[in-house]
Protein backbone atom coordinates (compact mmCIF):
# COMPACT_ATOMS: atom_id res chain seq x y z
CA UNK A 1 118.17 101.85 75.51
CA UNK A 2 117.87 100.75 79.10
CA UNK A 3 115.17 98.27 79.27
CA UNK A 4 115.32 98.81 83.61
CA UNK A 5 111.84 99.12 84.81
CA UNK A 6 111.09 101.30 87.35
CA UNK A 7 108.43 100.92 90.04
CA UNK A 8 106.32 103.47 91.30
CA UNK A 9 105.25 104.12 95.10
CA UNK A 10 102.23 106.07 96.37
CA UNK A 11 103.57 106.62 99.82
CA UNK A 12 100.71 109.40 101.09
CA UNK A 13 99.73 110.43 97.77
CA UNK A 14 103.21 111.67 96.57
CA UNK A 15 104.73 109.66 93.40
CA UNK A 16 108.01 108.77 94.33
CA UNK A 17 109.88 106.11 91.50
CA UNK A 18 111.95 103.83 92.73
CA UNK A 19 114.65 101.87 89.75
CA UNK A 20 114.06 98.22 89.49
CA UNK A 21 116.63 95.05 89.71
CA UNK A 22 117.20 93.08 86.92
CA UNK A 23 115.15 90.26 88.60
CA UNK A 24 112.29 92.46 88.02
CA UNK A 25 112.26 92.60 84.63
CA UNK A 26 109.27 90.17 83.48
CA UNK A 27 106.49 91.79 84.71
CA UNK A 28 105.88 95.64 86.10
CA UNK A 29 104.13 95.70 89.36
CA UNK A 30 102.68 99.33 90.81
CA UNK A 31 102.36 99.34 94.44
CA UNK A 32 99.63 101.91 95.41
CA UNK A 33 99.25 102.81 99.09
CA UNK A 34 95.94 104.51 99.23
CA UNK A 35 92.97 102.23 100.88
CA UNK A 36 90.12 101.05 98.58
CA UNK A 37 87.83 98.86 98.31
CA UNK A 38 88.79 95.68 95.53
CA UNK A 39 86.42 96.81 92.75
CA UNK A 40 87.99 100.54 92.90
CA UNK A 41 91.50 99.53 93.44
CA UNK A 42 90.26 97.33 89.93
CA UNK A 43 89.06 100.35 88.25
CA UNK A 44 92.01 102.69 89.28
CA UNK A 45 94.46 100.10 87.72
CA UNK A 46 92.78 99.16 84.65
CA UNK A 47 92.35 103.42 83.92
CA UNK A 48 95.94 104.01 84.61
CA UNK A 49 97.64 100.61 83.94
CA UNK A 50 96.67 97.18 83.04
CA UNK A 51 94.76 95.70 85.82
CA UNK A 52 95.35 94.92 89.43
CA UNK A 53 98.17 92.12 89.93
CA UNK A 54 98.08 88.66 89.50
CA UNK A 55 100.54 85.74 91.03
CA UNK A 56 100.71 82.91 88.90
CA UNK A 57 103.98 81.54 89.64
CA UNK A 58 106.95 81.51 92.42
CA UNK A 59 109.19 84.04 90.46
CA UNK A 60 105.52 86.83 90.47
CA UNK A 61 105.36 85.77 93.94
CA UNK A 62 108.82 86.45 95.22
CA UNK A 63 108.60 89.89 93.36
CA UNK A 64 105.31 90.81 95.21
CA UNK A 65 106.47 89.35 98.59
CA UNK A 66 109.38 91.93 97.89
CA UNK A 67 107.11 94.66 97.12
CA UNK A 68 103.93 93.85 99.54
CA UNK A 69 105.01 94.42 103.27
CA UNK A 70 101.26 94.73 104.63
CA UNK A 71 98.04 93.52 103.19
CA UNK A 72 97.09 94.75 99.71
CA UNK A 73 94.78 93.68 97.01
CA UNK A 74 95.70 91.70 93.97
CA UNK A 75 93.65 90.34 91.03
CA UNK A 76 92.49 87.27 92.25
CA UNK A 77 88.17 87.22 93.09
CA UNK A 78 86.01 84.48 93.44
CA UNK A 79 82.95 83.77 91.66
CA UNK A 80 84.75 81.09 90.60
CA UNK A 81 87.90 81.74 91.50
CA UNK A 82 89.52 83.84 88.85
CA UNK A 83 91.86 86.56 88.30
CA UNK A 84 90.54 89.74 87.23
CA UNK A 85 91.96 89.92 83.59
CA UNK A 86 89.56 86.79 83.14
CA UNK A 87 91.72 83.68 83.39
CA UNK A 88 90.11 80.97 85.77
CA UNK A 89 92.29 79.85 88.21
CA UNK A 90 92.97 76.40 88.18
CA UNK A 91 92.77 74.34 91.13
CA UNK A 92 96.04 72.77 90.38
CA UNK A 93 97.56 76.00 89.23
CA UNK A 94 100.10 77.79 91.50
CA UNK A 95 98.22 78.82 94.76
CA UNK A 96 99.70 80.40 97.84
CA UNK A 97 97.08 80.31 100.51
CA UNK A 98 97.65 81.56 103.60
CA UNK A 99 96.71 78.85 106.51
CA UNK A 100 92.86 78.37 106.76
CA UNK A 101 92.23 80.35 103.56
CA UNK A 102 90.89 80.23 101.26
CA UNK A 103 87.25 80.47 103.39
CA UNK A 104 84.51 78.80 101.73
CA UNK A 105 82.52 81.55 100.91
CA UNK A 106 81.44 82.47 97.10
CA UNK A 107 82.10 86.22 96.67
CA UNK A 108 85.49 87.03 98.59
CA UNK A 109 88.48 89.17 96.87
CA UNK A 110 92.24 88.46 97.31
CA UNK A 111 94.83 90.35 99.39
CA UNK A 112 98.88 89.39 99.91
CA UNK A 113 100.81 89.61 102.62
CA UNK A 114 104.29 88.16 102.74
CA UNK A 115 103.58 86.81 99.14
CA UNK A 116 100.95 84.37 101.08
CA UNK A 117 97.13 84.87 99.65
CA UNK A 118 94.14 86.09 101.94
CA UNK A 119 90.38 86.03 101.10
CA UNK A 120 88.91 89.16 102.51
CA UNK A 121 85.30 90.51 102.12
CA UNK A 122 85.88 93.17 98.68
CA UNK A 123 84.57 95.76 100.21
CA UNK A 124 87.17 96.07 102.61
CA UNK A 125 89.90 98.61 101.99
CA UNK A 126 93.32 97.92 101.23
CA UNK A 127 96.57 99.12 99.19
CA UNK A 128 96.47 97.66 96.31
CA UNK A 129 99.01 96.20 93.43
CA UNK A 130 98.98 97.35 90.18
CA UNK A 131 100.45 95.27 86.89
CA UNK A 132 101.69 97.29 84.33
CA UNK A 133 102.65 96.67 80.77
């Protein structure tokens, strides 16, 4: 069996999948290129994946910086921050902050760019990053 994952590409609104490398074979990220706001781009994932991306280490963030050319939501919110399967983000986990960020304010969502992070208000719209199983 070939155990290749592929990756698929909304690229205005027409599916196009796109065969993996080998150094893509932990995890299954799902680039989707159509805006929305953090808590749809949440709820489109989790309906037709797993949930929206996370980043929690430099091999997940050199995929995504691969994948990610402009800004686009991942899983990572703040309440606390946490990422949006539920896991609380430690402060002395992996982080990738872009300079100045994160801004100290209590209910920002996460976008990447260049596999740096972003806090951004989460109603702003974005592509978005999918995980997949």
């Amino acid at each position: 069996a070939d155990n290749n994952l592929v990756f698929c590409f909304f690229i205005q609104n027409i599916f196009i999948p796109v065969p993996s490398s080998s150094e893509f074979s932990e995890t299954k990220y799902i680039y989707v290129s159509t805006p929305m706001n953090w808590t749809n781009a949440q709820r489109y994932c989790r309906e037709r994946y797993t949930d929206l991306a996370s980043m929690r280490s430099a091999s997940e963030r050199n995929k995504m910086k691969t994948l990610v050319k402009k800004s686009a939501w991942i899983g990572l919110y703040r309440v606390a921050w946490k990422w949006s399967d539920g896991q609380i983000m430690d402060v002395t986990s992996f982080q990738k902050w872009s300079t100045g960020q994160p801004k100290k304010i209590k209910h920002y969502c996460v976008t990447t760019t260049h596999g740096r992070w972003n806090a951004r208000r989460c109603s702003d719209k974005y592509a978005f990053v999918c995980r997949g199983e």
